[in-house]
C-alpha atoms as a PDB file:
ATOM      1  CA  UNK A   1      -6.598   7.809 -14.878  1.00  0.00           C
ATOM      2  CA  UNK A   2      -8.707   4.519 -15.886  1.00  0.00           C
ATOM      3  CA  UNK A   3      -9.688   3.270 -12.311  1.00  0.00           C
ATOM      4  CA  UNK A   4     -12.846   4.488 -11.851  1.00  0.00           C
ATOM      5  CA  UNK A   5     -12.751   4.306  -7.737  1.00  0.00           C
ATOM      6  CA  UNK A   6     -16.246   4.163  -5.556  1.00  0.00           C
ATOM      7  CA  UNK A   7     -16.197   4.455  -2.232  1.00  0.00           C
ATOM      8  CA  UNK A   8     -18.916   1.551  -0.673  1.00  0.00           C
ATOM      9  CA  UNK A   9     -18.207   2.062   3.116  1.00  0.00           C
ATOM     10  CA  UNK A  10     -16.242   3.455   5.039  1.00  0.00           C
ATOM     11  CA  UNK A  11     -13.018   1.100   4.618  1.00  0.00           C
ATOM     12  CA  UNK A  12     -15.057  -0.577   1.551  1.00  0.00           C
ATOM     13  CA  UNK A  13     -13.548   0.604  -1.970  1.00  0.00           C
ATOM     14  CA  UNK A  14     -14.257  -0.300  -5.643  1.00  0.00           C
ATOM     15  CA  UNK A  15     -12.033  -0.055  -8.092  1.00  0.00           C
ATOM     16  CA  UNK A  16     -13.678  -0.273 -11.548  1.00  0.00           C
ATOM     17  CA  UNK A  17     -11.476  -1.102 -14.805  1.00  0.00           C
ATOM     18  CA  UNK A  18     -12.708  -1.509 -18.254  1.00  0.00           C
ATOM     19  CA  UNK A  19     -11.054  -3.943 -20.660  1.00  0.00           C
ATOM     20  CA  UNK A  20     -11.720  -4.863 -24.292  1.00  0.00           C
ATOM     21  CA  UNK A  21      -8.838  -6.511 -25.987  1.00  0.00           C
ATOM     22  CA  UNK A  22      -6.238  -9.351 -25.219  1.00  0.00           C
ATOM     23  CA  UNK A  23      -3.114  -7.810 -23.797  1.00  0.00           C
ATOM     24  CA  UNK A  24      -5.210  -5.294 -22.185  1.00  0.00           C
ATOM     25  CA  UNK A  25      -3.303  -4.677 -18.793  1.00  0.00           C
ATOM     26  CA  UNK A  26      -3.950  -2.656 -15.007  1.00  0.00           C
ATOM     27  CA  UNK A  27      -0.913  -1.764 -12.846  1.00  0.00           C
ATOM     28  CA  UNK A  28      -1.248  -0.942  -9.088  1.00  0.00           C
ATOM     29  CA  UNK A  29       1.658   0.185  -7.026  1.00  0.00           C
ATOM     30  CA  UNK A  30       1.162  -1.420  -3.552  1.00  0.00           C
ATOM     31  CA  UNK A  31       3.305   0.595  -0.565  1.00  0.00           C
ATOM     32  CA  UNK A  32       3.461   1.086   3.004  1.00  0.00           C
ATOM     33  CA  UNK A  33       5.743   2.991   5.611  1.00  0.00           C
ATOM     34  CA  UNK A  34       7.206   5.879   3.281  1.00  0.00           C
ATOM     35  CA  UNK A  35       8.296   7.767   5.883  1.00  0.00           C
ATOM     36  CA  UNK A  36       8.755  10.350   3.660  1.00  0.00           C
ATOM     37  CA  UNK A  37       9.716  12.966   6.324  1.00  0.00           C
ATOM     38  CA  UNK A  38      12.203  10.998   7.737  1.00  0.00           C
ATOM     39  CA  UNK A  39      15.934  11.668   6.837  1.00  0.00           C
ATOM     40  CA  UNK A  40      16.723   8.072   6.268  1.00  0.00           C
ATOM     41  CA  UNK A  41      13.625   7.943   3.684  1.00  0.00           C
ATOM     42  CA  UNK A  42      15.753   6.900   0.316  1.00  0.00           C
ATOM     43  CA  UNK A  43      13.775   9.255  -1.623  1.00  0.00           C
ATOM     44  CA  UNK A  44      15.570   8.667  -5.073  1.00  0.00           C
ATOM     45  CA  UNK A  45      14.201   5.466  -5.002  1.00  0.00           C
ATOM     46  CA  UNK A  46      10.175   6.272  -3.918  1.00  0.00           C
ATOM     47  CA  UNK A  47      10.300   8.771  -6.719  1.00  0.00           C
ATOM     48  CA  UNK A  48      11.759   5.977  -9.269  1.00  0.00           C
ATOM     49  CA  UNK A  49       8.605   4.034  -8.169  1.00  0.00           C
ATOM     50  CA  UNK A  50       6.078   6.936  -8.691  1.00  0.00           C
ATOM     51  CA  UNK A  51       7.565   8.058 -11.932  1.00  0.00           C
ATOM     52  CA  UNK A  52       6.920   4.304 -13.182  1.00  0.00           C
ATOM     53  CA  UNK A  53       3.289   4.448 -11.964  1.00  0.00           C
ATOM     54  CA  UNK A  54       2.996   7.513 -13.554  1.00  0.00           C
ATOM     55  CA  UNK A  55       4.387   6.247 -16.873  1.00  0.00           C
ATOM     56  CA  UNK A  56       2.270   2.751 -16.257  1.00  0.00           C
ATOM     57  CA  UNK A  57      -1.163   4.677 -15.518  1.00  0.00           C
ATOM     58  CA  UNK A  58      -0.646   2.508 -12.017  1.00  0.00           C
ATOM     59  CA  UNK A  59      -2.926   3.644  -9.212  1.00  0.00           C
ATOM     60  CA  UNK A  60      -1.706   3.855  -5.485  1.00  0.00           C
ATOM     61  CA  UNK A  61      -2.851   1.586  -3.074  1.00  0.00           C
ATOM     62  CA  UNK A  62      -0.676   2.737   0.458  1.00  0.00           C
ATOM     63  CA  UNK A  63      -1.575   1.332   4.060  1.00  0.00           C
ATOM     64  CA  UNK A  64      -0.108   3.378   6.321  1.00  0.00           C
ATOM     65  CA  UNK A  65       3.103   5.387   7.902  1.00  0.00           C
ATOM     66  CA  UNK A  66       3.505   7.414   4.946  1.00  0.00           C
ATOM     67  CA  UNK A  67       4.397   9.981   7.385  1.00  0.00           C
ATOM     68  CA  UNK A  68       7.434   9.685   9.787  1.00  0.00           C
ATOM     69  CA  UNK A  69       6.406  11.899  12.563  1.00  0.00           C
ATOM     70  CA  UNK A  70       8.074  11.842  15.219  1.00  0.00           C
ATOM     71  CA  UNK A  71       9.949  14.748  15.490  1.00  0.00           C
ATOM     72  CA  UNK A  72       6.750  16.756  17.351  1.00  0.00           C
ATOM     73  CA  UNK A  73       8.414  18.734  20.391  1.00  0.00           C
ATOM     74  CA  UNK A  74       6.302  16.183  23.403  1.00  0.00           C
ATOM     75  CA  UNK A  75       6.884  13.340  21.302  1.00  0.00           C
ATOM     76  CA  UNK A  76       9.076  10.982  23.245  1.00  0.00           C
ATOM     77  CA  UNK A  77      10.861   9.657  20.037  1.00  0.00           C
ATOM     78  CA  UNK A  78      12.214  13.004  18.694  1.00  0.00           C
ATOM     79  CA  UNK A  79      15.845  13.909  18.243  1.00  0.00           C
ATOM     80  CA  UNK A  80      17.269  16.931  16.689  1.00  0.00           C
ATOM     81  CA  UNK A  81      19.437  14.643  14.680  1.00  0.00           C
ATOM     82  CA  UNK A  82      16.215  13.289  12.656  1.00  0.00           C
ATOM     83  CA  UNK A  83      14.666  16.747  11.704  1.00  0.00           C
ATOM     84  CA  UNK A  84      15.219  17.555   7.941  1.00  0.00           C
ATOM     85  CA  UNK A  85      16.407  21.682   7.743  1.00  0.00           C
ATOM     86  CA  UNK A  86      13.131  22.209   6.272  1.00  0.00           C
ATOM     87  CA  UNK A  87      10.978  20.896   8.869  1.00  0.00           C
ATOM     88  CA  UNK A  88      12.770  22.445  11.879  1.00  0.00           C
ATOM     89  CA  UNK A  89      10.431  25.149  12.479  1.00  0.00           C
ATOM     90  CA  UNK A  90       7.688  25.981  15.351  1.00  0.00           C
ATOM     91  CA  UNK A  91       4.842  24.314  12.830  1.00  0.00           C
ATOM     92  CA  UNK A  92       6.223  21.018  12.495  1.00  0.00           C
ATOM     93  CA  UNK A  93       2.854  19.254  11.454  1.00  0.00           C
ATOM     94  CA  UNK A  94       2.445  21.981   9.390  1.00  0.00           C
ATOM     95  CA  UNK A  95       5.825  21.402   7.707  1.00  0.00           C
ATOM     96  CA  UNK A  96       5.377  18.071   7.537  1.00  0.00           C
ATOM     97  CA  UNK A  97       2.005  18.354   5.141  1.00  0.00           C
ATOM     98  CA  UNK A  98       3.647  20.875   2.980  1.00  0.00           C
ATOM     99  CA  UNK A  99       6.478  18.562   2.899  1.00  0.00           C
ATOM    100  CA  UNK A 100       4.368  15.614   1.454  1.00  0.00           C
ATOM    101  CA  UNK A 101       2.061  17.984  -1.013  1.00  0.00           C
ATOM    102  CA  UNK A 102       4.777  18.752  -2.432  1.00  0.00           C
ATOM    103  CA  UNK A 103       6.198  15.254  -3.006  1.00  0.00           C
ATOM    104  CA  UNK A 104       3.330  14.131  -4.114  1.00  0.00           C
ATOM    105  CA  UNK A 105       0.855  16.470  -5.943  1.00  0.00           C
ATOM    106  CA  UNK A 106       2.857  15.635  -9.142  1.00  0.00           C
ATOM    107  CA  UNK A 107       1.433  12.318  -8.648  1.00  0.00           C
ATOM    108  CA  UNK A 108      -1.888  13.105  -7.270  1.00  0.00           C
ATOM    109  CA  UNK A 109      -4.227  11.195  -9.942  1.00  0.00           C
ATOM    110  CA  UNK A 110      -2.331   7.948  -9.117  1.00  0.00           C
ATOM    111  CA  UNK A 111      -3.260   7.887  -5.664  1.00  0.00           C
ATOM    112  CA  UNK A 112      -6.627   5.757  -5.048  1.00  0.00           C
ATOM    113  CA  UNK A 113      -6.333   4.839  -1.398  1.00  0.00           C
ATOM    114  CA  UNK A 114      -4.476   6.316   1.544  1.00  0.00           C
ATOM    115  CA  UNK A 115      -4.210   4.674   5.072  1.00  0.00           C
ATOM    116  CA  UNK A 116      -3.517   4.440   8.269  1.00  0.00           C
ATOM    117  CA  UNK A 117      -0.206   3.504  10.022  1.00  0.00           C
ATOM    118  CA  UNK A 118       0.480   3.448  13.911  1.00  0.00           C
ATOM    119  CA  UNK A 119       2.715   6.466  13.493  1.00  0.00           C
ATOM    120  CA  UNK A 120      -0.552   8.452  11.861  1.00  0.00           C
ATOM    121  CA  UNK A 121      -2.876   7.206  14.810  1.00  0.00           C
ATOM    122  CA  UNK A 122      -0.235   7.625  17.447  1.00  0.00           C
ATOM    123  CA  UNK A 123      -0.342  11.447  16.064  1.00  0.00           C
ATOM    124  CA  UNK A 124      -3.728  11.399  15.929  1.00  0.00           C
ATOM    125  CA  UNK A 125      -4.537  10.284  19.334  1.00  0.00           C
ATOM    126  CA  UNK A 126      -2.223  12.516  21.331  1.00  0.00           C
ATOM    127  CA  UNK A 127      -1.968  16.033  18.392  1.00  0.00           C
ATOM    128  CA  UNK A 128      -5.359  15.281  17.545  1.00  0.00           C
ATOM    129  CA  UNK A 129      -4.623  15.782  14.249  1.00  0.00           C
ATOM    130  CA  UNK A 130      -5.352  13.454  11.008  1.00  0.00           C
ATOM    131  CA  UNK A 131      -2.122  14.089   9.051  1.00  0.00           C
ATOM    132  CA  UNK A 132      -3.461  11.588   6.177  1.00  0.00           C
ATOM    133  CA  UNK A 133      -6.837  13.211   6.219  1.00  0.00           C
ATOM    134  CA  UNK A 134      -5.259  16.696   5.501  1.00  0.00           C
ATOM    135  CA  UNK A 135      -3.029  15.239   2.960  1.00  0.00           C
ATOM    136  CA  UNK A 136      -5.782  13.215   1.013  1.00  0.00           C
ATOM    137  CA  UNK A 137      -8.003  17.301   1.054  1.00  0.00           C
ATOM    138  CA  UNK A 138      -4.702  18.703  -0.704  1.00  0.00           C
ATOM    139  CA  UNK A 139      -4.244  15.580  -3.266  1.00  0.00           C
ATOM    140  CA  UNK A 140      -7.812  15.997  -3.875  1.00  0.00           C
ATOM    141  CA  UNK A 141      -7.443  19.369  -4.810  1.00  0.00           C
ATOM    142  CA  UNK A 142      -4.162  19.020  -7.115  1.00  0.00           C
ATOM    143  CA  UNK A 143      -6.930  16.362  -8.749  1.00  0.00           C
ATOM    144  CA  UNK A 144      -6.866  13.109  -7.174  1.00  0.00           C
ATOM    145  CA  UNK A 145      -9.799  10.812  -6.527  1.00  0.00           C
ATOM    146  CA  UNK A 146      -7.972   9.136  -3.501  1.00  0.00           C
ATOM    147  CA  UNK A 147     -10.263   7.856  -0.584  1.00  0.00           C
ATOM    148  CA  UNK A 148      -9.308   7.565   3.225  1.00  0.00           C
ATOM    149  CA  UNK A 149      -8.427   3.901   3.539  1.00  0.00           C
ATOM    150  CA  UNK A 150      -7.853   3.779   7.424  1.00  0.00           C
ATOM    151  CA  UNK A 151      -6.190   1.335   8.996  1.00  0.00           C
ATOM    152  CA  UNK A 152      -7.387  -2.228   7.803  1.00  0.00           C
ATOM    153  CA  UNK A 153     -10.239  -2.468   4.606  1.00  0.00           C
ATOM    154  CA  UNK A 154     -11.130  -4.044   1.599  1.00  0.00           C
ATOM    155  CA  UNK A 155     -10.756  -3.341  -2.280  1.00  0.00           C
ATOM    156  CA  UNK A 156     -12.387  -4.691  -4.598  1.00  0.00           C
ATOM    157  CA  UNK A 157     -10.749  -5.067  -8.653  1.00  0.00           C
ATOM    158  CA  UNK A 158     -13.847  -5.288 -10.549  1.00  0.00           C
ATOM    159  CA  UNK A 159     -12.936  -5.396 -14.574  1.00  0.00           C
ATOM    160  CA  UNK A 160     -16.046  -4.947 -16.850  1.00  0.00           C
ATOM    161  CA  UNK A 161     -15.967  -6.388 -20.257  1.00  0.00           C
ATOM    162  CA  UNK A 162     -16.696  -2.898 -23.175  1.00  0.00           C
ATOM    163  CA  UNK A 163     -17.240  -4.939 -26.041  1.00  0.00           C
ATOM    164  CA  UNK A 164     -20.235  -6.917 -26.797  1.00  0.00           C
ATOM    165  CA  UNK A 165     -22.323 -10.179 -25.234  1.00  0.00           C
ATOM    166  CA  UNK A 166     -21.082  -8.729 -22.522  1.00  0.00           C
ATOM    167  CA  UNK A 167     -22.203 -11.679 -19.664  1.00  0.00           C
ATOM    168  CA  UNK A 168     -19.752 -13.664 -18.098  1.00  0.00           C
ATOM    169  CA  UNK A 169     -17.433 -11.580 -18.632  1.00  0.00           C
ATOM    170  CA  UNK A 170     -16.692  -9.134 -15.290  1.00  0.00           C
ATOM    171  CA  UNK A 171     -14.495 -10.078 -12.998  1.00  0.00           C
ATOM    172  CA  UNK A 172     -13.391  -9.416  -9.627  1.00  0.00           C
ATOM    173  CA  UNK A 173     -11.098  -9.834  -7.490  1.00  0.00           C
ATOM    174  CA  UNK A 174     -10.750  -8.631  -3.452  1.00  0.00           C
ATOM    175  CA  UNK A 175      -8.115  -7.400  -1.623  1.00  0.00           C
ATOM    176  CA  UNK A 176      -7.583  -7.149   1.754  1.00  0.00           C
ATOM    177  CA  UNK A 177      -5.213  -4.531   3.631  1.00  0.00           C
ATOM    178  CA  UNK A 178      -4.072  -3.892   6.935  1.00  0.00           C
ATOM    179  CA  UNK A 179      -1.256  -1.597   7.796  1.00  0.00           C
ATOM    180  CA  UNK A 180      -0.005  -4.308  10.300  1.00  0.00           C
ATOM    181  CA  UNK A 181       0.903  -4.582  13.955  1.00  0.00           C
ATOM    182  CA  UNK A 182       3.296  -5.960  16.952  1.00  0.00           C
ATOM    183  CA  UNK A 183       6.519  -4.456  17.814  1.00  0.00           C
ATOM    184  CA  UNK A 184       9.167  -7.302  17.261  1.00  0.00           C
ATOM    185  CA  UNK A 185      11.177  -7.813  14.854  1.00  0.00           C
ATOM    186  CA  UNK A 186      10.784 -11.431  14.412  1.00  0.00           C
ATOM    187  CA  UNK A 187      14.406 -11.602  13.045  1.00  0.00           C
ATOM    188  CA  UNK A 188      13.524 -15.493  11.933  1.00  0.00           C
ATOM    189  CA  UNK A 189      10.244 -15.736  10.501  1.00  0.00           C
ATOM    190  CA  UNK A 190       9.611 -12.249   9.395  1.00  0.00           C
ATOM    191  CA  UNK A 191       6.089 -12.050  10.337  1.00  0.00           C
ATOM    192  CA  UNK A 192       4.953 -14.989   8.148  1.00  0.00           C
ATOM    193  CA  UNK A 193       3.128 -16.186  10.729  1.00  0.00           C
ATOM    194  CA  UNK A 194       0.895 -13.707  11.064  1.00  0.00           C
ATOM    195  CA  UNK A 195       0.166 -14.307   7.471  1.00  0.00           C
ATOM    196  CA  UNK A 196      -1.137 -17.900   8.868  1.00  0.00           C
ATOM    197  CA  UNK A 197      -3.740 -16.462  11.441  1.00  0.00           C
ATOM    198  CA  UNK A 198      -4.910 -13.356   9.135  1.00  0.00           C
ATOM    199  CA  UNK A 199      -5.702 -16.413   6.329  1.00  0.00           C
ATOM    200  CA  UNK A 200      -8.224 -18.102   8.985  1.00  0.00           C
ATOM    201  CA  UNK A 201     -10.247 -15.108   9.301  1.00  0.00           C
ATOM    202  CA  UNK A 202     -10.251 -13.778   5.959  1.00  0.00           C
ATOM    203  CA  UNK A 203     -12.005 -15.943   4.008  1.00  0.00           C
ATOM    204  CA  UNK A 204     -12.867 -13.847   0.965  1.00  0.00           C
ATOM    205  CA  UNK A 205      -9.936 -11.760  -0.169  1.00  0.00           C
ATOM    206  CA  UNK A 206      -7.572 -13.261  -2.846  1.00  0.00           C
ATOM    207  CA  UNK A 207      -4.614 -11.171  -1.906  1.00  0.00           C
ATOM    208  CA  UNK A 208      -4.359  -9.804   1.633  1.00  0.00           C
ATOM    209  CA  UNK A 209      -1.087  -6.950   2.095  1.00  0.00           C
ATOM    210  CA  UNK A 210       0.076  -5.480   5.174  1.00  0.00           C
ATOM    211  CA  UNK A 211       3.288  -3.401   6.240  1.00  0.00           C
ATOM    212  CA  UNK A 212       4.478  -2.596   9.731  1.00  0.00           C
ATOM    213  CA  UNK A 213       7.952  -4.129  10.479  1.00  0.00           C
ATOM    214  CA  UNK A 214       9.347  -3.559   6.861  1.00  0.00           C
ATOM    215  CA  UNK A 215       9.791  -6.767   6.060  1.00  0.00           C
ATOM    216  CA  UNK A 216       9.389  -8.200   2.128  1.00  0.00           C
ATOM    217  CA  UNK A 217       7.869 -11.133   1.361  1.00  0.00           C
ATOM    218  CA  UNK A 218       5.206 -13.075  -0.624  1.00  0.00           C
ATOM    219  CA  UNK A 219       3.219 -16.290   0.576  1.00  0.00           C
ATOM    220  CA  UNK A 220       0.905 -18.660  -1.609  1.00  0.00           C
ATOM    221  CA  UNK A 221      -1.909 -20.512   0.492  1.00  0.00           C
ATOM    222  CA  UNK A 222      -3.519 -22.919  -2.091  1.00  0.00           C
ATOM    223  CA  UNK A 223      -7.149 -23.420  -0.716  1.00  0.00           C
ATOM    224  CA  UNK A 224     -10.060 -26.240  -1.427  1.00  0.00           C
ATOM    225  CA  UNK A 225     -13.440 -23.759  -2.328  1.00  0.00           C
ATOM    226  CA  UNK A 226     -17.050 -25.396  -3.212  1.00  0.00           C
ATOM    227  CA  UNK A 227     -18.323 -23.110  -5.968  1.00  0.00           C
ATOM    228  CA  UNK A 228     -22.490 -22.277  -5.920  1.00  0.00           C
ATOM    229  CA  UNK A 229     -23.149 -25.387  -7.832  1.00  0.00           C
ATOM    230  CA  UNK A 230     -21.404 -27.255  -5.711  1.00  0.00           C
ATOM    231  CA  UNK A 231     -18.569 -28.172  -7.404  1.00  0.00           C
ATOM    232  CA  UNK A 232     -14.996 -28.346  -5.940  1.00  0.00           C
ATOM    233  CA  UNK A 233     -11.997 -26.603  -7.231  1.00  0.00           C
ATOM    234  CA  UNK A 234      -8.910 -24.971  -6.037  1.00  0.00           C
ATOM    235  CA  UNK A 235      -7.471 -21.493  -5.948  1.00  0.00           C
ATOM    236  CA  UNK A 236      -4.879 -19.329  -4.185  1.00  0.00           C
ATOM    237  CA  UNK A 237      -4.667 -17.065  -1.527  1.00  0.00           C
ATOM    238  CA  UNK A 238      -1.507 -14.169  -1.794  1.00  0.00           C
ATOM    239  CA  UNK A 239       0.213 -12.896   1.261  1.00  0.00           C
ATOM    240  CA  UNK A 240       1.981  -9.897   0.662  1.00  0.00           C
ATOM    241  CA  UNK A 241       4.402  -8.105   2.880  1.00  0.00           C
ATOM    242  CA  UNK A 242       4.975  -4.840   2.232  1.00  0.00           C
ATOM    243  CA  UNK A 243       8.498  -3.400   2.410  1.00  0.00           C
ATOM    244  CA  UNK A 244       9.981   0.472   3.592  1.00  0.00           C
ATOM    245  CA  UNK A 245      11.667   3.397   1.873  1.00  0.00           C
ATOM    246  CA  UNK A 246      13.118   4.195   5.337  1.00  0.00           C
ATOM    247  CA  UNK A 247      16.582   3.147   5.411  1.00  0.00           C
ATOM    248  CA  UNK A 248      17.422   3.059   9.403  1.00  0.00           C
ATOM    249  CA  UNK A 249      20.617   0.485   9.139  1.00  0.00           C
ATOM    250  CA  UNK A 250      22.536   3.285   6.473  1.00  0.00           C
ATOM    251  CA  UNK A 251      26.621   1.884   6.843  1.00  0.00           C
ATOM    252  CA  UNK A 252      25.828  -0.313   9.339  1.00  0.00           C
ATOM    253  CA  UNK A 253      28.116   1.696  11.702  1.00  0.00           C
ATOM    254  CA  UNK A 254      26.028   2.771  14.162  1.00  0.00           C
ATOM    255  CA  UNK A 255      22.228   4.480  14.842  1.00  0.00           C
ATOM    256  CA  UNK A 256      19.140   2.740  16.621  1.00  0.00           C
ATOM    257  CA  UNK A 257      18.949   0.031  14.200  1.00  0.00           C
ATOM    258  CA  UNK A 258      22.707  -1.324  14.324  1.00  0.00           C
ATOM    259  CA  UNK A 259      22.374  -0.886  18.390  1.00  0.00           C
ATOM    260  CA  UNK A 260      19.411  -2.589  18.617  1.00  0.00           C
ATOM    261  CA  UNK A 261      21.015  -5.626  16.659  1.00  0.00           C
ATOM    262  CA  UNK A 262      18.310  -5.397  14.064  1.00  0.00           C
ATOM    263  CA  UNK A 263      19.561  -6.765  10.095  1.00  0.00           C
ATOM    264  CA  UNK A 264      19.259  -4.149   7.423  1.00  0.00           C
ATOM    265  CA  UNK A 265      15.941  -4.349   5.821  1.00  0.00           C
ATOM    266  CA  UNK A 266      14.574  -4.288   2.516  1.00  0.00           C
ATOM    267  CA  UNK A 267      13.259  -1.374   0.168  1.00  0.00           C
ATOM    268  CA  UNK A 268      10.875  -1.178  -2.207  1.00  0.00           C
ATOM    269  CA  UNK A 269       6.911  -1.995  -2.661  1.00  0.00           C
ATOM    270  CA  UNK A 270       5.478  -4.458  -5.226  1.00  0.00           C
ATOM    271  CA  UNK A 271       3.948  -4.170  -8.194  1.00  0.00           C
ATOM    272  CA  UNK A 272       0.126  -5.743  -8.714  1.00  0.00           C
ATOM    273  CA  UNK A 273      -0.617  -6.273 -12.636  1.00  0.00           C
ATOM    274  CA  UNK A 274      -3.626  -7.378 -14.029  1.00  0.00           C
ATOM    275  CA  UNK A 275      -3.629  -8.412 -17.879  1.00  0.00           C
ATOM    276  CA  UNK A 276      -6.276 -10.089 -20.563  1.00  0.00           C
ATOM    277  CA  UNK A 277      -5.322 -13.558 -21.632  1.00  0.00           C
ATOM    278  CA  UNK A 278      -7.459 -15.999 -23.733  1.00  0.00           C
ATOM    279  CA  UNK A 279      -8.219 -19.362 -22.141  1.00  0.00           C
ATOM    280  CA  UNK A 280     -10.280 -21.942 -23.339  1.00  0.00           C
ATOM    281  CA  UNK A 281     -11.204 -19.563 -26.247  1.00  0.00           C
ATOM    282  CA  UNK A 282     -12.680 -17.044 -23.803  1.00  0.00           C
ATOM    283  CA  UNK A 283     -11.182 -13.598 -22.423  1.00  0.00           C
ATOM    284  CA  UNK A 284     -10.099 -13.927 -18.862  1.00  0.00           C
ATOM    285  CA  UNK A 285      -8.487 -11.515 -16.514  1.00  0.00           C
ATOM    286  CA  UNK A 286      -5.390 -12.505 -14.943  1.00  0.00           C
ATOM    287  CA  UNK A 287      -3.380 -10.965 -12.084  1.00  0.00           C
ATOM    288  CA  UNK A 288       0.659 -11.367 -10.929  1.00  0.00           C
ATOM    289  CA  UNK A 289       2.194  -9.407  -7.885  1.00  0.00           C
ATOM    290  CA  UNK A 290       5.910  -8.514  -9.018  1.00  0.00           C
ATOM    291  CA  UNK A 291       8.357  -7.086  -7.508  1.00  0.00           C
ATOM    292  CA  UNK A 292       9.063  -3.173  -7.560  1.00  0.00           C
ATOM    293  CA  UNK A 293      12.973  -2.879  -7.310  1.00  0.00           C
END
C-alpha cells in the first residue's frame, strides 16, 4: 500500500499520500453495514468491490456494522432461519470472527480504518466482547495497518508534494465519519435531514459519511469561508450516505422487510478518488466521490 496511515488520537487518523506527477491518482473505498454474517449479505457483490480496491491500490475506510450479529443465543433478534450452516455452532462469536478473517485477510493491506456500528456496540455492551477489535488484531497480523475507528472520527487526506520547491504544495483534506443513528426509516427524505443538522456542527470536514439505515445518497452544501487573510471565497461541503450489502427485501414476497412495508434498498458503497490536475499552471489535488456499483 501507498497510504501511509498515523494514528493522532484516538478517533483522529492521518492518511499520508505522496504525489509527483499530473494524473497521479488515490482511490478509497468508503462502506458501512456489511453484514457480512448475515445470509441476506450479497456477497458476490462486496467481493466485486474489494477485488477493485485491490486492483486500484484503494484503502478501506468502513464505519460500522460490518458484522451482522444477531444470531447470539440471548439475543432477542435471533432466528434459526438467519444462521449461515457454518456459524450454527456453540461458539457463535467465535464463528463469526473466523467467518470475517477469512473474508477478508485476502484484503487485509487495504483496510485503513474499521468502526463502530450499533450492532458492534449492542454486542459489546451486553457479550462484552469487541468483535471489530478482534478482527482489526487478526487483519493486523495477515499485514494490515488498519486502526480502530470507533463510532464517529475524523480523517485527514494529507498529499505531500515528492518533487522539488516543494512549498505550497501539500494538501489536505478532512473527513468526517459517523456510523449513523435513529431507527426510522424515513421512507421520504432518506435521512437527508440529518445531513442538515450534522453540517451546523461540523464546521471543518469537507466530506462528512455516515451509514445506518442503508440508504444512498450524496448532498452538496456550497458554503461562504473567510480565508486567514481575510479574503472571501466559496467551497463545498459533501454529504455522503453510505449504502448496505445486506439485501433484507430479496423477491419482495415476504420476510421482516416486506412486512414491515419498508422499499427495497440500495447496495453498494462509493468510491472517493483523488487525482493531480494542473490549474493556473500549478499542480493541485483534486477529489470526486463516485459511485461503486
Amino acid at each position: 500500500m501507498t497510504h501511509e496511515i498515523i494514528n493522532l488520537s484516538k478517533n483522529v487518523n492521518q492518511i499520508k499520500n505522496y504525489y509527483k506527477n499530473v494524473g497521479d491518482e488515490f482511490w478509497f473505498l468508503l462502506s458501512s453495514d456489511r453484514h457480512v454474517d448475515s445470509p441476506h449479505q450479497v456477497s458476490s457483490l462486496e467481493i466485486k468491490h474489494l477485488k477493485q480496491a485491490k486492483e486500484r491500490n484503494a484503502g478501506i475506510i468502513d464505519c460500522g456494522d460490518l458484522f451482522d450479529s444477531m444470531q447470539g443465543r440471548s439475543d432477542p433478534r435471533h432466528s434459526k432461519g438467519d444462521v449461515l450452516p457454518e456459524l450454527n455452532e456453540a461458539t457463535y462469536y467465535d464463528s463469526v470472527i473466523d467467518y470475517a478473517e477469512e473474508r477478508y485477510k485476502d484484503y487485509a493491506e487495504n483496510f485503513l480504518i474499521l468502526g463502530h456500528g450499533n450492532h458492534e456496540t449492542k454486542i459489546l455492551k451486553h457479550e462484552e466482547t469487541d468483535l471489530t477489535a478482534r478482527l482489526i488484531k487478526r487483519l493486523i497480523h495477515s499485514g494490515s495497518k488498519v486502526q480502530h475507528g470507533y463510532f464517529a472520527g475524523f480523517v485527514v487526506f494529507s498529499f505531500i508534494w515528492q518533487g522539488v520547491n516543494s512549498e505550497g504544495n501539500r494538501f489536505n483534506y478532512i473527513l468526517y465519519y459517523h456510523h449513523g443513528a435513529g431507527g426510522g426509516s424515513a421512507p421520504v427524505t432518506k435521512g437527508v435531514i440529518t445531513a442538515n443538522r450534522m453540517a451546523t456542527y461540523l464546521p471543518d470536514p469537507t466530506i462528512v459519511m455516515s451509514g445506518h439505515n442503508h440508504e444512498q445518497w450524496l448532498v452538496k452544501y456550497p458554503r461562504l469561508r473567510l480565508n486567514k487573510n481575510y479574503n472571501i471565497y466559496k467551497d463545498i461541503q459533501y454529504h455522503v450516505k453510505l449504502p448496505s450489502y445486506k439485501d433484507e427485501f430479496g423477491d419482495g414476497s415476504g420476510g421482516w422487510m416486506v412486512e414491515k412495508g419498508t422499499a427495497p434498498k440500495p447496495l453498494g458503497a462509493w468510491w472517493l478518488r483523488f487525482y493531480t490536475e494542473t490549474i493556473n499552471q500549478k499542480l493541485k489535488v483534486n477529489f470526486e466521490i463516485l459511485e461503486a456499483k
